[in-house]
Protein backbone atom coordinates (compact mmCIF):
# COMPACT_ATOMS: atom_id res chain seq x y z
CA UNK A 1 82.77 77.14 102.97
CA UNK A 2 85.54 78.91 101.11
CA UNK A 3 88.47 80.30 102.13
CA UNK A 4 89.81 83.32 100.54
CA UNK A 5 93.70 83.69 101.08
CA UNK A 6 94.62 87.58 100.62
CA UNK A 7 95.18 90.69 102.08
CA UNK A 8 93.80 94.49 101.89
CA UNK A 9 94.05 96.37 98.53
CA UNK A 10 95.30 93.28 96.69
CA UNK A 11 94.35 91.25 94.44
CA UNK A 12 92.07 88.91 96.56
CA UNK A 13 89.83 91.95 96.74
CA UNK A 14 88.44 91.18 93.46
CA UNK A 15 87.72 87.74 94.62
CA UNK A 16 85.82 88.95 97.39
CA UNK A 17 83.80 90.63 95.27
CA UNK A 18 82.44 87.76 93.16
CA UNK A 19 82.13 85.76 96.16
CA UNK A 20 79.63 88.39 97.34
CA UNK A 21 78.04 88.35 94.17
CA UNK A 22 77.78 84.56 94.18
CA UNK A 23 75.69 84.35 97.12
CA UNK A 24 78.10 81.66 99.19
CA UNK A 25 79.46 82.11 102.72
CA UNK A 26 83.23 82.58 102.68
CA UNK A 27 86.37 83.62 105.74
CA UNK A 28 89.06 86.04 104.68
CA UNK A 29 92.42 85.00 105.50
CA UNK A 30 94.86 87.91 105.85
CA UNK A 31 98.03 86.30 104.63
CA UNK A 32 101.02 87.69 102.85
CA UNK A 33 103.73 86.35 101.21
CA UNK A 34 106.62 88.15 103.06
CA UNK A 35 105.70 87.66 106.19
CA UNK A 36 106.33 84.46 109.02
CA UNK A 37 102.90 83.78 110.44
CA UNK A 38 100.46 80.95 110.63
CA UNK A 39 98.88 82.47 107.81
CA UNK A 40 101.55 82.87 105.49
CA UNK A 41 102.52 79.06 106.38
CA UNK A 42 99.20 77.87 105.38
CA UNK A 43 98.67 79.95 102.26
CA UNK A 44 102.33 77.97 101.24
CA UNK A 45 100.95 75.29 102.26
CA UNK A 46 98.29 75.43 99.49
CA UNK A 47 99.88 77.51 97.01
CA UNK A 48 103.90 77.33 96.71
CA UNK A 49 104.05 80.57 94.89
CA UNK A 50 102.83 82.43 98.37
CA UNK A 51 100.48 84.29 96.28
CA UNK A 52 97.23 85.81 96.87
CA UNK A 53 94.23 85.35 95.56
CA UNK A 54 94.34 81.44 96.75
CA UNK A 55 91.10 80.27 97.43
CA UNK A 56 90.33 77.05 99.38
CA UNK A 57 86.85 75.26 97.98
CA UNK A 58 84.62 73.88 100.19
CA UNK A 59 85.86 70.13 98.46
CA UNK A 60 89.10 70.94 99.89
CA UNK A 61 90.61 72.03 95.96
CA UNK A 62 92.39 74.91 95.40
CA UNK A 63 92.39 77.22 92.94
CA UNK A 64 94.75 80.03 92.11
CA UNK A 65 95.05 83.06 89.90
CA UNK A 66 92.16 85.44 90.18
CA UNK A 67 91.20 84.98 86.17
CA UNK A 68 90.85 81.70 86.86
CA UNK A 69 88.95 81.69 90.29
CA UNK A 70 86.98 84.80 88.46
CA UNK A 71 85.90 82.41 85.57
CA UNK A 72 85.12 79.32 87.60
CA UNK A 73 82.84 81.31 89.92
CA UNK A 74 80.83 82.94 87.01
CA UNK A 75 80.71 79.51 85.27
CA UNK A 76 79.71 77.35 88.47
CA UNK A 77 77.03 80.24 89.37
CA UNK A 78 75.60 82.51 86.53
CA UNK A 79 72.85 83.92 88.45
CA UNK A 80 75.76 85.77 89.75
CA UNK A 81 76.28 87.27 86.55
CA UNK A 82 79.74 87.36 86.33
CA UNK A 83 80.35 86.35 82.95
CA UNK A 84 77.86 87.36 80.30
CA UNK A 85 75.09 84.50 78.82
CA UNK A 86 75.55 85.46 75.29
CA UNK A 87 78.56 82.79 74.37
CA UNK A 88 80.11 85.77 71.97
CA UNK A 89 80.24 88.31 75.07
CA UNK A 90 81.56 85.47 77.60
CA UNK A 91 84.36 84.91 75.18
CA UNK A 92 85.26 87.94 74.92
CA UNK A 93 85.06 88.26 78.57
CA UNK A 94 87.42 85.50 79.27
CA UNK A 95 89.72 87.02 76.65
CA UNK A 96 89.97 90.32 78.69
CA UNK A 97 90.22 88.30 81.99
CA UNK A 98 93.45 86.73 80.39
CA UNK A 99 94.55 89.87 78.99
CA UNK A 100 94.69 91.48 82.45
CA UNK A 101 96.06 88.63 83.96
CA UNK A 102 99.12 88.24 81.87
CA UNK A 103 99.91 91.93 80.61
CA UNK A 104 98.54 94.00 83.39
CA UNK A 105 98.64 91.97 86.44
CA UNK A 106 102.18 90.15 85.74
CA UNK A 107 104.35 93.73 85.54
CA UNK A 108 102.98 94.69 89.45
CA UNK A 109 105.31 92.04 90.38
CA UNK A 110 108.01 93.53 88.85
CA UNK A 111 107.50 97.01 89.81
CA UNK A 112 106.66 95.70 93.62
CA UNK A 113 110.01 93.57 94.11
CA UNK A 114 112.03 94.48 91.25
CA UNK A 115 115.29 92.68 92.92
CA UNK A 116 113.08 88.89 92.20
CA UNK A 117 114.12 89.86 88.68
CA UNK A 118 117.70 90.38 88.78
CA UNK A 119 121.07 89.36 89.77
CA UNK A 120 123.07 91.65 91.98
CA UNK A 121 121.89 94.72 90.62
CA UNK A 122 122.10 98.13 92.29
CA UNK A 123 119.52 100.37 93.37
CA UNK A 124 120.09 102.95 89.38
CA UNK A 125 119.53 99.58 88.05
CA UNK A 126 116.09 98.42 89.70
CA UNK A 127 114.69 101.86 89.49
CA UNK A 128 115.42 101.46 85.91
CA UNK A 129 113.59 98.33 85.37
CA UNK A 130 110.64 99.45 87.44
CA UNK A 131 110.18 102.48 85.58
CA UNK A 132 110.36 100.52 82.11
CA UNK A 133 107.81 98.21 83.48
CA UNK A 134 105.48 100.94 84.11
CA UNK A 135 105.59 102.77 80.87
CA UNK A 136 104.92 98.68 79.62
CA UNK A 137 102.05 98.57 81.93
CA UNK A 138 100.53 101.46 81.12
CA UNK A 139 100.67 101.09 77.15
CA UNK A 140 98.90 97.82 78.04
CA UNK A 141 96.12 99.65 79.77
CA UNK A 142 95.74 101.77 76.84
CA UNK A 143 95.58 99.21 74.36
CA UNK A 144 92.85 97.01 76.95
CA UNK A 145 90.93 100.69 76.54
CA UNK A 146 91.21 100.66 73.23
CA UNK A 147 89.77 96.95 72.19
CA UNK A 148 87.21 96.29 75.10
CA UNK A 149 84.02 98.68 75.04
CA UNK A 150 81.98 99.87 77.59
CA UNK A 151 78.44 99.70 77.21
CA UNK A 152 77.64 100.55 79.60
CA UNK A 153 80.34 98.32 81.52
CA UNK A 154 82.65 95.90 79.93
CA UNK A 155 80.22 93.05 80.53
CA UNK A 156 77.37 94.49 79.50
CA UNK A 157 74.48 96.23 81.53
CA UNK A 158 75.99 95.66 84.72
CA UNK A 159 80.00 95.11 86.23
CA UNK A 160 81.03 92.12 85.79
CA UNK A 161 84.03 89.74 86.44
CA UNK A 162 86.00 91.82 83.66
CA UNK A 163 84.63 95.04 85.34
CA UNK A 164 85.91 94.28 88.74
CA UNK A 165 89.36 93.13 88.04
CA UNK A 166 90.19 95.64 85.62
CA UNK A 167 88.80 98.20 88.93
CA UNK A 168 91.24 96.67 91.07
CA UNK A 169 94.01 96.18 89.31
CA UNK A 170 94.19 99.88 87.91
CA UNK A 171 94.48 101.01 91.40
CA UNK A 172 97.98 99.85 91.56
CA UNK A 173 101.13 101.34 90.55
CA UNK A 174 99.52 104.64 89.36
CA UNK A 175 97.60 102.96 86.68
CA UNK A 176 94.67 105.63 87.28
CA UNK A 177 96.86 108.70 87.21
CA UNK A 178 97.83 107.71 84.22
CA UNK A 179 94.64 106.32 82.57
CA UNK A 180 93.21 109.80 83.75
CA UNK A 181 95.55 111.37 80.58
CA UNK A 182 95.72 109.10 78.15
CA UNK A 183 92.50 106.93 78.03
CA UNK A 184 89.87 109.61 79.89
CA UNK A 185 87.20 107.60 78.80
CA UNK A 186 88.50 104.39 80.41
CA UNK A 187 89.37 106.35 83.56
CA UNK A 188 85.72 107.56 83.25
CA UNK A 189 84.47 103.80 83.26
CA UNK A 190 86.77 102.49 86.21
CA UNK A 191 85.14 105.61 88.18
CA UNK A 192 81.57 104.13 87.69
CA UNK A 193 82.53 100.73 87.86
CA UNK A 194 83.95 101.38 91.78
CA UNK A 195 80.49 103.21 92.53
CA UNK A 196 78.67 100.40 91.14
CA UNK A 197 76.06 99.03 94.07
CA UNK A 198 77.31 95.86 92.96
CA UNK A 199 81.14 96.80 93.22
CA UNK A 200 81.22 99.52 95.75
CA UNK A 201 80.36 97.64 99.17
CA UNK A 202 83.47 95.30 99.50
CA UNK A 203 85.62 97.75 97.29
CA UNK A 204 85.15 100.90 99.66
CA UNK A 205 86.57 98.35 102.58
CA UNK A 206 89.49 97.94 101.17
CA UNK A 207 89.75 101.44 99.45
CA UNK A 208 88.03 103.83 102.11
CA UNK A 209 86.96 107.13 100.43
């Protein structure tokens, strides 16, 4: 069985997801980072960085970063249809699953504990950097908008991986406020990508309408 190390509205959710999609029988643990529980030990235990997604495989393996897990579970089951057949689609795919990981998902952790990222600074100072970091993470949004298409959804006929992180992750740190105004058409897509049959089930438990 797997277990999936995470918590409510995070990342992990987008995990869930696939696992659903996958077919396999998996147990949530609720762990965070900052707090001194059982859980939290173990998800150290398995992943020094303390963070979430961490999933546990049923070999014992672990794998981290939810690109990664996202792109192992598509490749290890496509009748899941995470990642696309068509090898041109699939690398593009992966290329957006990257692209979200390092210039979308990275600044959250910034704007979330800003004082991890500097040294002695006052409070003028940290609001600073975390509003800097948002105008970065929203120009990166724009530019994903502007270089993946839709058709219908970014993989294809149906959400895929690509689909479902990009729904998640945009529900952080205003992302969708802002997509709303400058990429409407994006916003438009993340809106049918979270009522997606295939989407909507897990997401609506960890976003209630």
């Amino acid at each position: 069985m797997f277990h999936l190390f995470g918590y409510r509205q995070s990342g992990s959710s987008a995990v869930e997801i696939a696992l659903c999609l996958c077919g396999v029988p998996y147990r949530r643990v609720d762990a965070y980072s900052t707090e001194d529980n059982d859980a939290a030990k173990a998800l150290e235990a398995l992943n020094p960085q303390k963070q979430v997604p961490t999933l546990r495989m049923p070999d014992g393996s672990v794998l981290t970063e939810a690109a990664a897990i996202l792109i192992h579970l598509g490749l290890t089951y496509p009748e899941s249809k995470l990642l696309p057949e068509d090898q041109v689609q699939r690398a593009q795919t992966i290329r957006g699953l990257v692209y979200i990981a390092a210039n979308c998902y990275t600044p959250i952790g910034i704007i979330d504990f800003p004082e991890r990222w500097l040294v002695e600074a006052d409070e003028a100072t940290r609001q600073q950097l975390v509003s800097g970091t948002k105008q970065r993470l929203y120009r990166n949004w724009a530019l994903f908008a502007d270089q993946f298409a839709a058709q219908p959804f970014f993989s294809g006929a149906e959400p895929g991986a690509l689909d479902i992180l990009a729904a998640v992750i945009t529900k952080w740190a205003g992302t969708r406020e802002a997509m709303l105004s400058a990429r409407p058409e994006f916003h438009a897509v993340l809106e049918r990508i979270d009522q997606h049959p295939r989407v909507a089930p897990v997401l609506s438990l960890h976003w209630p309408a």
